[in-house]
Structures are given as structure tokens and as C-alpha cells.
C-alpha atoms as a PDB file:
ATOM      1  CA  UNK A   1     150.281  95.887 144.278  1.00  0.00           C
ATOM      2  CA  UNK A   2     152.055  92.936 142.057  1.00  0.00           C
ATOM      3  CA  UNK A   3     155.149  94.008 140.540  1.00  0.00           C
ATOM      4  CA  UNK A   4     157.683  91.666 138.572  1.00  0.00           C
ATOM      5  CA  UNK A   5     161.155  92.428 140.202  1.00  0.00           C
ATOM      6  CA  UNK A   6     164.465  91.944 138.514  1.00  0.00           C
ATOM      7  CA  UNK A   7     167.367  90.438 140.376  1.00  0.00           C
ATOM      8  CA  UNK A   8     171.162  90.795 139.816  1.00  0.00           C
ATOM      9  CA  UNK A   9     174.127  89.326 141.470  1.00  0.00           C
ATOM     10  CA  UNK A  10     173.918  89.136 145.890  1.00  0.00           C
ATOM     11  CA  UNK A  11     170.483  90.236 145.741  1.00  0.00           C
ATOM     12  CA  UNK A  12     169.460  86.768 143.610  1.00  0.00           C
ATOM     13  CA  UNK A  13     171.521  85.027 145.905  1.00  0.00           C
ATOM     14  CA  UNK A  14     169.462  86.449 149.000  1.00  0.00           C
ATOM     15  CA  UNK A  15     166.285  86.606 147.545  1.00  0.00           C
ATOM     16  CA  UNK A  16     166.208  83.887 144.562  1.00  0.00           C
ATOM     17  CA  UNK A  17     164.923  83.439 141.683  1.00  0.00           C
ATOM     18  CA  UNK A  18     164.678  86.164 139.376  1.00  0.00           C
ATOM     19  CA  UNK A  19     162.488  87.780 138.108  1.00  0.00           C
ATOM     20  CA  UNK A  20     160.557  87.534 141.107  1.00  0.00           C
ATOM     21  CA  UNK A  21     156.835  88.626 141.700  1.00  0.00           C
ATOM     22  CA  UNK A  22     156.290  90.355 144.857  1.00  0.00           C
ATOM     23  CA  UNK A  23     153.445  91.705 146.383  1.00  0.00           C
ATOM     24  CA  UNK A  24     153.594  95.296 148.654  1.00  0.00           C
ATOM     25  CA  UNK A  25     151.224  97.316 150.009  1.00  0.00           C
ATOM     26  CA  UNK A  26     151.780 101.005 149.270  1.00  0.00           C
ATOM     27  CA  UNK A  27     152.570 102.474 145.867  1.00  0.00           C
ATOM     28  CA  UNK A  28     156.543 103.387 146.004  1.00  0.00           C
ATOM     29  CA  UNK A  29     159.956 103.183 145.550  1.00  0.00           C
ATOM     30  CA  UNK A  30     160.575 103.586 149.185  1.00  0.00           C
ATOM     31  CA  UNK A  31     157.567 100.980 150.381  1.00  0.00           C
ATOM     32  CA  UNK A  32     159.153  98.431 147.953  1.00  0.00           C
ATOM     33  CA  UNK A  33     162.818  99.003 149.356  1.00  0.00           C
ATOM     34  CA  UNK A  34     160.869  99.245 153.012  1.00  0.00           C
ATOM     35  CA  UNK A  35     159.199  95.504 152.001  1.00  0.00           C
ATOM     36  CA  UNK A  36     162.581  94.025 151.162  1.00  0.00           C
ATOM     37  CA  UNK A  37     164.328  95.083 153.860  1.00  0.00           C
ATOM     38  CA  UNK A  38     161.614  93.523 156.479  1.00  0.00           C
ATOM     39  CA  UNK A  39     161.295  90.596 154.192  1.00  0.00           C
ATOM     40  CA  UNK A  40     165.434  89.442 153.329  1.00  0.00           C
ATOM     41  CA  UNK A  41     167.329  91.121 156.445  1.00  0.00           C
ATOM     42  CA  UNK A  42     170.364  90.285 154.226  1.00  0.00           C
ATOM     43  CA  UNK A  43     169.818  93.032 152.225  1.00  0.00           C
ATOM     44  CA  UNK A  44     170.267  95.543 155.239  1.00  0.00           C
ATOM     45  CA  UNK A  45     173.756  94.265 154.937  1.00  0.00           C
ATOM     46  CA  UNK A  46     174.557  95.530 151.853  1.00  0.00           C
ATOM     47  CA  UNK A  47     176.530  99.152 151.525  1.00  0.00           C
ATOM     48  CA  UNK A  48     174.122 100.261 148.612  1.00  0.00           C
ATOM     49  CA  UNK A  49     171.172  99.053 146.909  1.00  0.00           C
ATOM     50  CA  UNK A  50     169.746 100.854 143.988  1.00  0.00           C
ATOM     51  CA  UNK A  51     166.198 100.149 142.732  1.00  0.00           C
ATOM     52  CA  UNK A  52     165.962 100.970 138.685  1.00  0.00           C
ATOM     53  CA  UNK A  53     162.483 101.240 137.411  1.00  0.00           C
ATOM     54  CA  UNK A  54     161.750 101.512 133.470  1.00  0.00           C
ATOM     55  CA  UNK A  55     165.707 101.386 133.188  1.00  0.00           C
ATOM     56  CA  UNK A  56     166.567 104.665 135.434  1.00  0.00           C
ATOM     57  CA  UNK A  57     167.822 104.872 138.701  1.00  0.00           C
ATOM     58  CA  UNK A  58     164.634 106.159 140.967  1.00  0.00           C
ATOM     59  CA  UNK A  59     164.215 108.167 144.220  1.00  0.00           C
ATOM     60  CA  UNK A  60     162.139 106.725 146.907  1.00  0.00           C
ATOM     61  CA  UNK A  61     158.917 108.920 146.189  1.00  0.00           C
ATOM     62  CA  UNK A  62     158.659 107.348 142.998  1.00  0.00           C
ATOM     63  CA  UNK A  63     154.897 106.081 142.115  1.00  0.00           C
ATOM     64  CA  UNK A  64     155.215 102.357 141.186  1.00  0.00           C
ATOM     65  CA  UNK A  65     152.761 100.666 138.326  1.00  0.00           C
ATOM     66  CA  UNK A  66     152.498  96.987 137.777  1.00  0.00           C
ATOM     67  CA  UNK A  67     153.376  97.544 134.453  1.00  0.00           C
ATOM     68  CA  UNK A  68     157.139  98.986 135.377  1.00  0.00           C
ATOM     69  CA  UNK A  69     160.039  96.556 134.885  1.00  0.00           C
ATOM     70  CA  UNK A  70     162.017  96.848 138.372  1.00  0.00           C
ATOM     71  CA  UNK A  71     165.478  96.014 139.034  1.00  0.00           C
ATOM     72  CA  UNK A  72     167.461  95.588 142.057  1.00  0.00           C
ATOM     73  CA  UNK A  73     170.713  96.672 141.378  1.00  0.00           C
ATOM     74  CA  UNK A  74     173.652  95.502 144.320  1.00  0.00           C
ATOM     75  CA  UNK A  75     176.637  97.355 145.029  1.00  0.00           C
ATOM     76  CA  UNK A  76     179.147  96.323 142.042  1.00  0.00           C
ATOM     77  CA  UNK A  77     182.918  96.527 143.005  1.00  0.00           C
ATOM     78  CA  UNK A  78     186.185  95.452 140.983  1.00  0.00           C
ATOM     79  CA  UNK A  79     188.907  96.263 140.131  1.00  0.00           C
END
């Protein structure tokens, strides 16, 4: 499955340029966040990592379409 991935602050940095295409095999949340983590070990580093599909925060056993807009959201912090 193709999906179109949106990337915001360390998670451009570690992966690149955003939006970024990327290709998984399997159907959900949790094999997308699965494929990242074996594909930028960077990301492992990170306290929290939220994956919003369709502009809501979704659980791991979330079905995935090609046709969702995906966004990696990184920890934010400030003060």
C-alpha cells in the first residue's frame, strides 16, 4: 500500500522531505509505525510519536486507505 505521509518538525529532519510517499505492506496504523521504526531507527529515539490520519489522532488497529492524509506528529515541548 502507497500512502502520502505528512512530516513535521524532528521527524522531517530524520526522514526528509515531506510529504513523503511510502510504501508498507499491511493495512495499519501499527504496520506503518512498525515500517518507520525498522526503516529511520531515529525515530525509536523519540519519547512519543503520534500518527494523525484524516486529521485525528489514531490507534494502531486503524485500517489505512491510500486516500487518507497521514501525519507524523513528534513530541512538541516548550515552554
Amino acid at each position: 500500500m502507497k500512502l502520502n505521509v505528512l512530516l513535521f518538525g524532528v521527524t522531517k529532519e530524520i526522514i526528509g522531505e515531506s510529504p513523503q510517499q511510502i510504501e508498507i505492506q499491511g493495512e495499519t496504523v501499527k504496520d506503518l509505525r512498525d515500517h518507520l521504526l525498522n526503516n529511520y531507527s531515529k525515530l525509536s529515539g523519540l519519547n512519543s510519536l503520534m500518527i494523525a490520519v484524516n486529521n485525528e489522532y489514531a490507534e494502531n488497529d486503524l485500517q489505512l486507505k491510500e486516500s487518507d492524509e497521514i501525519a507524523l506528529i513528534p513530541p512538541v515541548s516548550g515552554g
